[in-house]
Protein backbone atom coordinates (compact mmCIF):
# COMPACT_ATOMS: atom_id res chain seq x y z
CA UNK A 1 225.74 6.91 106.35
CA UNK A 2 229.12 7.61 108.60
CA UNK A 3 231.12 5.18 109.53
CA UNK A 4 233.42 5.62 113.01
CA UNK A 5 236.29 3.88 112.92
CA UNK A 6 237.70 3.92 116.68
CA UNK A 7 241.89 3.58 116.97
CA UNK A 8 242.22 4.59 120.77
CA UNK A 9 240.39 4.14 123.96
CA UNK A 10 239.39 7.76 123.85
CA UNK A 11 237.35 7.51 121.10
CA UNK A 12 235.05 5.49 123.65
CA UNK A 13 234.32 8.22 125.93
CA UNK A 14 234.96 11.01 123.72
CA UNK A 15 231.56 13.76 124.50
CA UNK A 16 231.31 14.63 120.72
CA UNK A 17 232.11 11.03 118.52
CA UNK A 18 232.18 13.67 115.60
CA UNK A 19 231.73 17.13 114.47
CA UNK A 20 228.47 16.76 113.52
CA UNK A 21 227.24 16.37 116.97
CA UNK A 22 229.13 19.91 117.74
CA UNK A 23 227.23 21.92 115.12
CA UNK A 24 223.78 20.38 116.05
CA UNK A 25 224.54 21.24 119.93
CA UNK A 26 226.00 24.28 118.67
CA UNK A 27 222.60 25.40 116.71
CA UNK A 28 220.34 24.01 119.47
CA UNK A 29 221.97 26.04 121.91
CA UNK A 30 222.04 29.13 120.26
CA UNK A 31 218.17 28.57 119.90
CA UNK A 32 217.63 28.18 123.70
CA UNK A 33 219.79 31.35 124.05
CA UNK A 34 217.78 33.36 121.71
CA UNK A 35 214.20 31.70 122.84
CA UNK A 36 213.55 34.19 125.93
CA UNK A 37 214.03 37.16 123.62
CA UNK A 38 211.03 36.32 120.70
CA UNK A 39 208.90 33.92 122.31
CA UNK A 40 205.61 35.10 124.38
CA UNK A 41 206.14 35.04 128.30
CA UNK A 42 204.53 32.04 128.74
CA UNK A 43 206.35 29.59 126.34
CA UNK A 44 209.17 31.02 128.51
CA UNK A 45 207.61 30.33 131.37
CA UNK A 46 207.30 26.87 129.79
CA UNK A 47 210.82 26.44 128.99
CA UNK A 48 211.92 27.13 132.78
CA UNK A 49 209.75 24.37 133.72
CA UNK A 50 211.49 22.06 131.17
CA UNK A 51 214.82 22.63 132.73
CA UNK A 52 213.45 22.33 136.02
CA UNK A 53 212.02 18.80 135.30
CA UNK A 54 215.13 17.84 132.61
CA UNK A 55 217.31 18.45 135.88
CA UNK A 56 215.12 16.65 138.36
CA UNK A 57 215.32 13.47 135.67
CA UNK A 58 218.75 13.68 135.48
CA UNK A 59 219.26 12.93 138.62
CA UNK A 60 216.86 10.51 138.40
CA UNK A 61 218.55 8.96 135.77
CA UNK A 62 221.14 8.64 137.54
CA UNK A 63 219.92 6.19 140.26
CA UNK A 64 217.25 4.50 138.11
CA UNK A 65 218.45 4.63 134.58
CA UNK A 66 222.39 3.85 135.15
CA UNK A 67 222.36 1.97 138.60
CA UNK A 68 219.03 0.30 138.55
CA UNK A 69 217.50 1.25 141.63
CA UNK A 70 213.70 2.59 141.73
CA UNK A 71 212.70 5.16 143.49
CA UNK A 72 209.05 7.18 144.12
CA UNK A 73 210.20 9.76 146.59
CA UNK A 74 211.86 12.07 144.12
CA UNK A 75 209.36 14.55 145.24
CA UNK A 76 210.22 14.06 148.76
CA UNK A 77 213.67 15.60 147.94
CA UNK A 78 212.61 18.02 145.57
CA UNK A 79 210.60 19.27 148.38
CA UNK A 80 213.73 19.48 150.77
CA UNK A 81 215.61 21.70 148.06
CA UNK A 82 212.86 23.89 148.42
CA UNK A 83 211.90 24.43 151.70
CA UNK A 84 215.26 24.78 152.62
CA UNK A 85 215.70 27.64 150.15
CA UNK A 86 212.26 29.04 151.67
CA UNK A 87 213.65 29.08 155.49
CA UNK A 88 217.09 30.23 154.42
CA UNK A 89 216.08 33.23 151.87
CA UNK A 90 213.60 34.10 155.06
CA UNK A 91 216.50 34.81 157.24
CA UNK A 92 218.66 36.64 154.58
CA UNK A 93 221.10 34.20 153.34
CA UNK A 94 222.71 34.97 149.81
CA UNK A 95 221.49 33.41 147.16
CA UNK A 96 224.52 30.68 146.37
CA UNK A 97 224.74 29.87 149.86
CA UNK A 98 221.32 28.59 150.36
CA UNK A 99 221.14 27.29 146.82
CA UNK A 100 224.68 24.76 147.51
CA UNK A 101 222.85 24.06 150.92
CA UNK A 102 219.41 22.72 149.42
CA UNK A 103 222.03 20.51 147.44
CA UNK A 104 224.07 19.20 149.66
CA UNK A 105 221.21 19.06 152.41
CA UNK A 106 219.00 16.87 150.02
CA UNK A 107 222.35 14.68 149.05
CA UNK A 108 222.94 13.89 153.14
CA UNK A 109 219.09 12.88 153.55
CA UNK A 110 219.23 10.85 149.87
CA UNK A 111 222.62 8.68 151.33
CA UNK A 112 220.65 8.14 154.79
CA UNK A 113 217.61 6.65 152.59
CA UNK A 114 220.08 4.52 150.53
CA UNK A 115 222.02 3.13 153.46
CA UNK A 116 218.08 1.16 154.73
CA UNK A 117 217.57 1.20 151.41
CA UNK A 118 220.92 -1.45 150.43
CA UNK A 119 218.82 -4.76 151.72
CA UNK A 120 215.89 -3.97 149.87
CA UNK A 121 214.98 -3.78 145.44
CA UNK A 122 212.20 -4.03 142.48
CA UNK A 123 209.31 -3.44 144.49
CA UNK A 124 209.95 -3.61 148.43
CA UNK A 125 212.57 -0.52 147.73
CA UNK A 126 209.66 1.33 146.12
CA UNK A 127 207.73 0.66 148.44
CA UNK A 128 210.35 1.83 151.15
CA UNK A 129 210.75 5.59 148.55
CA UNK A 130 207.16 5.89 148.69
CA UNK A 131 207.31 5.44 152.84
CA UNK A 132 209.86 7.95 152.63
CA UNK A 133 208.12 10.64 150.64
CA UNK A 134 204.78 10.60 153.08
CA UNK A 135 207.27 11.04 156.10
CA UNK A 136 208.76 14.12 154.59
CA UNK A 137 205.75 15.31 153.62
CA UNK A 138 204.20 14.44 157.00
CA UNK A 139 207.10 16.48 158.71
CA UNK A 140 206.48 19.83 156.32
CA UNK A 141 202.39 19.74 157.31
CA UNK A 142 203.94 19.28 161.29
CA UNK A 143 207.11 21.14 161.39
CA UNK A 144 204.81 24.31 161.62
CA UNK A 145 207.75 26.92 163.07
CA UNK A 146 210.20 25.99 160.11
CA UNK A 147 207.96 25.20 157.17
CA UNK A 148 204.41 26.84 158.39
CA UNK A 149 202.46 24.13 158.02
CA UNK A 150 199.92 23.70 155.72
CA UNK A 151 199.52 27.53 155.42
CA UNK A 152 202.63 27.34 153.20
CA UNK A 153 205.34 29.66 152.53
CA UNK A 154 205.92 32.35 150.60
CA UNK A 155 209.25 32.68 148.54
CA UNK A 156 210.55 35.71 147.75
CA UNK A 157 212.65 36.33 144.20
CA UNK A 158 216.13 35.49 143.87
CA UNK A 159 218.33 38.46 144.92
CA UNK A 160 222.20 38.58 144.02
CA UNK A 161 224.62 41.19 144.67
CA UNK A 162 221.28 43.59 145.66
CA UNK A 163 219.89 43.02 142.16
CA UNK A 164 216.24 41.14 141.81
CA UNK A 165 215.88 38.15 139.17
CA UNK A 166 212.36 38.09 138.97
CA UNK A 167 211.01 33.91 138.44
CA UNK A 168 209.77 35.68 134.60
CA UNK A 169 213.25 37.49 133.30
CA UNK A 170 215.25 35.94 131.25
CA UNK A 171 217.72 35.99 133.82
CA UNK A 172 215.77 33.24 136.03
CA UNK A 173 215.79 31.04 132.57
CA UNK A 174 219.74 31.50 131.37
CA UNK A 175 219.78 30.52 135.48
CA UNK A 176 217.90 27.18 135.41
CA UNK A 177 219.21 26.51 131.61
CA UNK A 178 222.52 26.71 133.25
CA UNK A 179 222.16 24.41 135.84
CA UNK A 180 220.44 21.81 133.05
CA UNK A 181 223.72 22.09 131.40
CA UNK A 182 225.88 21.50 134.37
CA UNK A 183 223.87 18.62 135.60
CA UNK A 184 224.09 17.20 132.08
CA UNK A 185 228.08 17.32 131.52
CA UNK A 186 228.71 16.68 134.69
CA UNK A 187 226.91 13.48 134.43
CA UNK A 188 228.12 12.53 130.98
CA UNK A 189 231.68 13.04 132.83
CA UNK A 190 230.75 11.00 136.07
CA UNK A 191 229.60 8.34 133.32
CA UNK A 192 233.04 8.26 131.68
CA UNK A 193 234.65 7.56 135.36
CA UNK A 194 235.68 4.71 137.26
CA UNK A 195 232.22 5.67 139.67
CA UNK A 196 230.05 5.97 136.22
CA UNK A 197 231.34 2.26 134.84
CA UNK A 198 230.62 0.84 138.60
CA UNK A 199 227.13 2.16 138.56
CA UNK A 200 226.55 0.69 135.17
CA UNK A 201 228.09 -2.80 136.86
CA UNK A 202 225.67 -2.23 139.59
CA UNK A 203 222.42 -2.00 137.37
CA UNK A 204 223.76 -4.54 134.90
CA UNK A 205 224.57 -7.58 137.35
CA UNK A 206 225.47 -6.90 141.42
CA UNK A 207 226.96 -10.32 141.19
CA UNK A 208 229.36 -9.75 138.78
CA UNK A 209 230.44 -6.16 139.50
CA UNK A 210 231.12 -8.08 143.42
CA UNK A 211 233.53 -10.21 141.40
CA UNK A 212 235.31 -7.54 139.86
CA UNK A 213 235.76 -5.54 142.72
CA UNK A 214 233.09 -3.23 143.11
CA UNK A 215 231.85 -2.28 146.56
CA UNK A 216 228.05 -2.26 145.65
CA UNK A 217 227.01 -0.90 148.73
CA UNK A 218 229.18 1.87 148.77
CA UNK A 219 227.77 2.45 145.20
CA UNK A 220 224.55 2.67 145.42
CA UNK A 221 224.71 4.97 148.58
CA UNK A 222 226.36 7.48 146.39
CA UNK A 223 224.09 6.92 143.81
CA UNK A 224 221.04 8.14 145.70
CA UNK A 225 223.16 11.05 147.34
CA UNK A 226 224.29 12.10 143.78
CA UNK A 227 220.29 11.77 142.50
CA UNK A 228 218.63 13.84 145.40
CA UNK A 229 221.67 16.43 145.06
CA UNK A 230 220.69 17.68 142.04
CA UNK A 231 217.29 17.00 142.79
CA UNK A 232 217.52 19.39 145.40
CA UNK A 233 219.12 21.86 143.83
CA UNK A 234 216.04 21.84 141.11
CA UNK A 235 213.73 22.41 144.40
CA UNK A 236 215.90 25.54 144.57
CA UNK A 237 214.68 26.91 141.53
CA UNK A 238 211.34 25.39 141.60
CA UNK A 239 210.94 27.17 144.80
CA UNK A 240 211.41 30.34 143.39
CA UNK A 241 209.47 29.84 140.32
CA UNK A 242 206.40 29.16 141.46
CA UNK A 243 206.92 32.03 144.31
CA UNK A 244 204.78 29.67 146.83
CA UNK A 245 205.47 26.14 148.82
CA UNK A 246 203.10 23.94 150.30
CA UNK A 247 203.02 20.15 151.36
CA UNK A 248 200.20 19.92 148.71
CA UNK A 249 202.55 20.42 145.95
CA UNK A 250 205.15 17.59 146.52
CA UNK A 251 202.80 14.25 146.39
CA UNK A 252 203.16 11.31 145.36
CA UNK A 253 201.76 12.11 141.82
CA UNK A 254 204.67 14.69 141.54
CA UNK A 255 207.22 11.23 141.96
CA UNK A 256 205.04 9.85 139.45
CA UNK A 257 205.60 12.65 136.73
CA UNK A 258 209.52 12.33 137.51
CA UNK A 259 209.02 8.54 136.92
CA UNK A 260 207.08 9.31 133.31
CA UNK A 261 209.79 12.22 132.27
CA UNK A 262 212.66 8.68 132.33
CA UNK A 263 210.19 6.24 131.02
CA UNK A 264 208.41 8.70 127.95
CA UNK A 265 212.21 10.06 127.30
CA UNK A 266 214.08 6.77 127.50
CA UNK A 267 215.60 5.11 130.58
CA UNK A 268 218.92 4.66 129.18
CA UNK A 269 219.46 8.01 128.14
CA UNK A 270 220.11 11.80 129.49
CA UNK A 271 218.30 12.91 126.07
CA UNK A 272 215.70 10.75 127.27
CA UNK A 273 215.41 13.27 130.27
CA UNK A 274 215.14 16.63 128.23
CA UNK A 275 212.52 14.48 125.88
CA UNK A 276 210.18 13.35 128.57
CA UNK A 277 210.44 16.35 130.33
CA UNK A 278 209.35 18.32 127.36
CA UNK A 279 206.24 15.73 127.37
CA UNK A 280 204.83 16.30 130.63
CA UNK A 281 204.90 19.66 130.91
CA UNK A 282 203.11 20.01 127.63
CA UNK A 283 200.27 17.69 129.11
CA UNK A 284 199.11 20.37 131.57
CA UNK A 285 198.03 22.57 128.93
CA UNK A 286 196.48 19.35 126.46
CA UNK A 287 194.24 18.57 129.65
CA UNK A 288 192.86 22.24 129.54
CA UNK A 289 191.99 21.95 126.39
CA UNK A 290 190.40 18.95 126.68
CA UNK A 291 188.60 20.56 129.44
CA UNK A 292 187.78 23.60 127.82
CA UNK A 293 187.60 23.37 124.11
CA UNK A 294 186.71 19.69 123.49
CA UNK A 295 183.62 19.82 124.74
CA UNK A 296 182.13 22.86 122.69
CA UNK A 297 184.00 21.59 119.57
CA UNK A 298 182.59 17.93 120.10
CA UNK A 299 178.97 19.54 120.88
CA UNK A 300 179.17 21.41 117.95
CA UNK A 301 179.64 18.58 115.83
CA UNK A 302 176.96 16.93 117.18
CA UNK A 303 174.67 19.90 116.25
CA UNK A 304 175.81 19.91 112.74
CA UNK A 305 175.19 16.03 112.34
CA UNK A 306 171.90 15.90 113.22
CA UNK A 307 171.56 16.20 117.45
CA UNK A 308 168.87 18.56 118.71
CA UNK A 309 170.24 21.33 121.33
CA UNK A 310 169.05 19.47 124.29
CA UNK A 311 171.52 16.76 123.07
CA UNK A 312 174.31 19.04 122.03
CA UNK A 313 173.99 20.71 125.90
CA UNK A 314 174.20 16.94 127.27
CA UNK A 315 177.26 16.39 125.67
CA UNK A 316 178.80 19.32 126.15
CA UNK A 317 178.25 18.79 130.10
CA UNK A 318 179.20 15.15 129.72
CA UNK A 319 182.34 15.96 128.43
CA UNK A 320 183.03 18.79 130.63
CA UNK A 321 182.50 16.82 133.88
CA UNK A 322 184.37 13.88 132.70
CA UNK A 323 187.48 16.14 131.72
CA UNK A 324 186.99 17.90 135.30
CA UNK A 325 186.58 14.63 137.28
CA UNK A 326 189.47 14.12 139.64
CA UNK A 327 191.71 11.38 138.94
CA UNK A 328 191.38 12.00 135.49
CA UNK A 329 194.91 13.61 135.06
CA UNK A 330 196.77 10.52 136.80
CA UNK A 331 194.59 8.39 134.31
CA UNK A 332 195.90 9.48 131.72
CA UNK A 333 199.30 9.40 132.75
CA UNK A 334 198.67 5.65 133.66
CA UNK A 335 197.55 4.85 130.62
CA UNK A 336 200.38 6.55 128.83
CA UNK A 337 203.04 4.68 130.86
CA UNK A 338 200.92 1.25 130.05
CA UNK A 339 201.23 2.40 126.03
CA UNK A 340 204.97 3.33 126.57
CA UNK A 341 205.76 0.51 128.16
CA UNK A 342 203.83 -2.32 125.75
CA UNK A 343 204.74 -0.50 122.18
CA UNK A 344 207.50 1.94 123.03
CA UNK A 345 210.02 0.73 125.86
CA UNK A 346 213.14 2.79 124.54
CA UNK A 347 211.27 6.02 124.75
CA UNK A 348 210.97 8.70 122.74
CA UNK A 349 214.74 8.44 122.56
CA UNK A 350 214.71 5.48 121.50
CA UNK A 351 212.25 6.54 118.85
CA UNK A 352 214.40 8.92 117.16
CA UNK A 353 217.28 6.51 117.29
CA UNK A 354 214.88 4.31 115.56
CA UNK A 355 213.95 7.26 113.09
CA UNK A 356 217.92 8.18 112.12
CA UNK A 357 218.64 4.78 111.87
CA UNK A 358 216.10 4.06 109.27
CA UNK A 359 217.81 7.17 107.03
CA UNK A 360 220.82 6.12 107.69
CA UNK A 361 220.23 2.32 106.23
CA UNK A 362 217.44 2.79 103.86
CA UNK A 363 216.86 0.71 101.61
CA UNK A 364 218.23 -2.08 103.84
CA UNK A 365 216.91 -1.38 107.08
CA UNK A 366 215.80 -4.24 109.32
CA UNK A 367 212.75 -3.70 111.33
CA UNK A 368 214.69 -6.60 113.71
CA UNK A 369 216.72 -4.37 114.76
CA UNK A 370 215.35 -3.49 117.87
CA UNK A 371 213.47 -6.24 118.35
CA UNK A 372 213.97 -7.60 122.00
CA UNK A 373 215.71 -11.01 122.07
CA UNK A 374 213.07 -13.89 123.48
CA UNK A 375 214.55 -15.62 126.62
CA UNK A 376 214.28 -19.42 127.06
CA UNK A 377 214.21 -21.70 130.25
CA UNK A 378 216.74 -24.75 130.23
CA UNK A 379 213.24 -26.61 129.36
CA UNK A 380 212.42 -25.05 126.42
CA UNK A 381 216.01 -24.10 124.26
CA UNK A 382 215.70 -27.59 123.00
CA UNK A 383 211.62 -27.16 121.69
């Protein structure tokens, strides 16, 4: 087990407590540099889609996790990143031009939702997010000369200094790893600031960060600027990934995925980001095979226990239409957020911390540990 003992204020906000956190960063890293280079094109393809999300939660993260204020019109943003990429690219604007301007474009439009947003939390701010997100995506089925409607638009690969990074090289992956690194420093930085501690103030108690000081208002403003910033900049790259944009694509069940990458990861943490992240993407390709395998596997079973073909054929189609039905894919992420939430609230993040700490302190590890403190009324301390 280590022990840190801390002798100066640095060794609060220090980014690696010790050198073991170094050499695992060190060997993970090296992994995700040597991943595009022996894995199959579409684990890469996977990967990209890792960092894209890990990015989006970030910044998610950052308004949610650290200053405590919900939001389901991630997408909304994430759509202005790309669209403005789309219209931009169109009329032959370089590459980091357009990609600072989906940025900074979806940062103005997040601090105009947070200044209406200041009088309202818990559920009446959702509420106003989720307003938000059908307007934009009202305005991209309408707005038929910029964003073409529901026809869509095409995006064409990223081209810098006349060279093409096509959305499969390796190139387009070292590009959106990058900016998952950025994002991540940069907010482990902006956590160790004056604006980092006031956000945490915010989330932890408005009234007493007011007492100390802290302009809340001015806060949380920047907080949802800061969050659909990098959120845009992931529509950047999402944009270009998937080659195509539509108003389809940015619903409100694509808010609800950025929601599940900070509540599967861990709310409280940017690991918890990169964790969740790595969950839903992976679910995509658990529902086809629950789609297209289960049902043969399952029938075949059947067959071998006894069922008669014209059984084994029922079930198979059974199966196969309940896995098709719609809906089914925001059931299940409904009922994984209900499991999460009753028997996992730290995350997967949590988890591991839970994990580590058990090595760490075996054989006299408490399973109190984590256990959340009770709270009392006045009426009932004294029962």
């Amino acid at each position: 087990m280590r022990f840190l003992f801390k002798t100066d204020y640095e060794d609060d906000i220090r980014l690696f407590p010790h050198r073991g956190y170094i050499i695992s960063y060190g060997l993970l890293l090296a992994a995700l540099i040597v991943a595009p280079f022996v894995l199959s094109s579409y684990l890469v393809s996977q990967l990209v889609f890792v960092c894209i999300y890990a990015t989006v939660g970030v910044g998610l993260m950052i308004l949610t996790g650290f200053t405590g204020q919900a939001s389901l019109g991630h997408a909304a943003f994430l759509a202005i990143g790309a669209y403005t990429t789309a219209y931009l690219h169109r009329l032959g604007v370089p590459f980091p031009i357009y990609f600072l301007a989906a940025g900074l474009l979806a940062g103005v439009i997040g601090a105009l939702v947070g200044f209406p947003a200041l009088r309202l939390q818990g559920i009446y701010l959702v509420i106003a997010t989720i307003a938000f997100a059908l307007i934009v995506e009202e305005i991209m089925a309408r707005w038929e000369s910029v964003t073409n409607g529901n026809e869509g638009l095409r995006v064409r690969p990223i081209q810098v200094f006349g060279e093409t990074i096509p959305r499969d090289s390796p190139t387009f992956y070292f590009l959106c790893l990058g900016l998952l690194i950025l994002v991540i420093v940069g907010t482990l930085n902006l956590m160790r600031s004056p604006t980092g501690r006031a956000f945490i103030a915010t989330r932890d108690s408005e009234t007493a960060a007011k007492s100390m000081g802290v302009n809340v208002a001015l806060y949380k403003v920047k907080s949802f600027a800061l969050s659909a910033a990098i959120t845009g900049l992931a529509g950047c790259l999402f944009a270009h990934k998937l080659s195509f944009i539509s108003p389809e694509m940015f619903t409100l069940q694509l808010s609800i995925e950025f929601i599940m990458v900070i509540i599967i990861g861990g709310v409280l943490s940017l690991h918890g980001a990169v964790l969740g992240a790595i969950f839903i993407v992976m679910i995509d390709p658990f529902l086809t095979f629950l789609k297209d395998d289960i049902p043969g596997i399952v029938a075949g079973l059947a067959a071998t226990f006894g069922a008669g073909a014209d059984q084994a054929n029922h079930i198979r189609n059974s199966i196969s239409a309940f896995a098709s039905a719609n809906g089914l894919k925001g059931a299940i992420y409904g009922l994984i957020i209900m499991l999460f939430i009753l028997f996992e609230p730290y995350g997967l993040y949590g988890r591991w911390l839970k994990i580590k700490l058990f090595f760490q302190l075996f054989p006299l590890y408490k399973r109190a540990t984590f256990k959340r403190q009770k709270i009392y009324v006045k009426s009932e301390r004294n029962r």
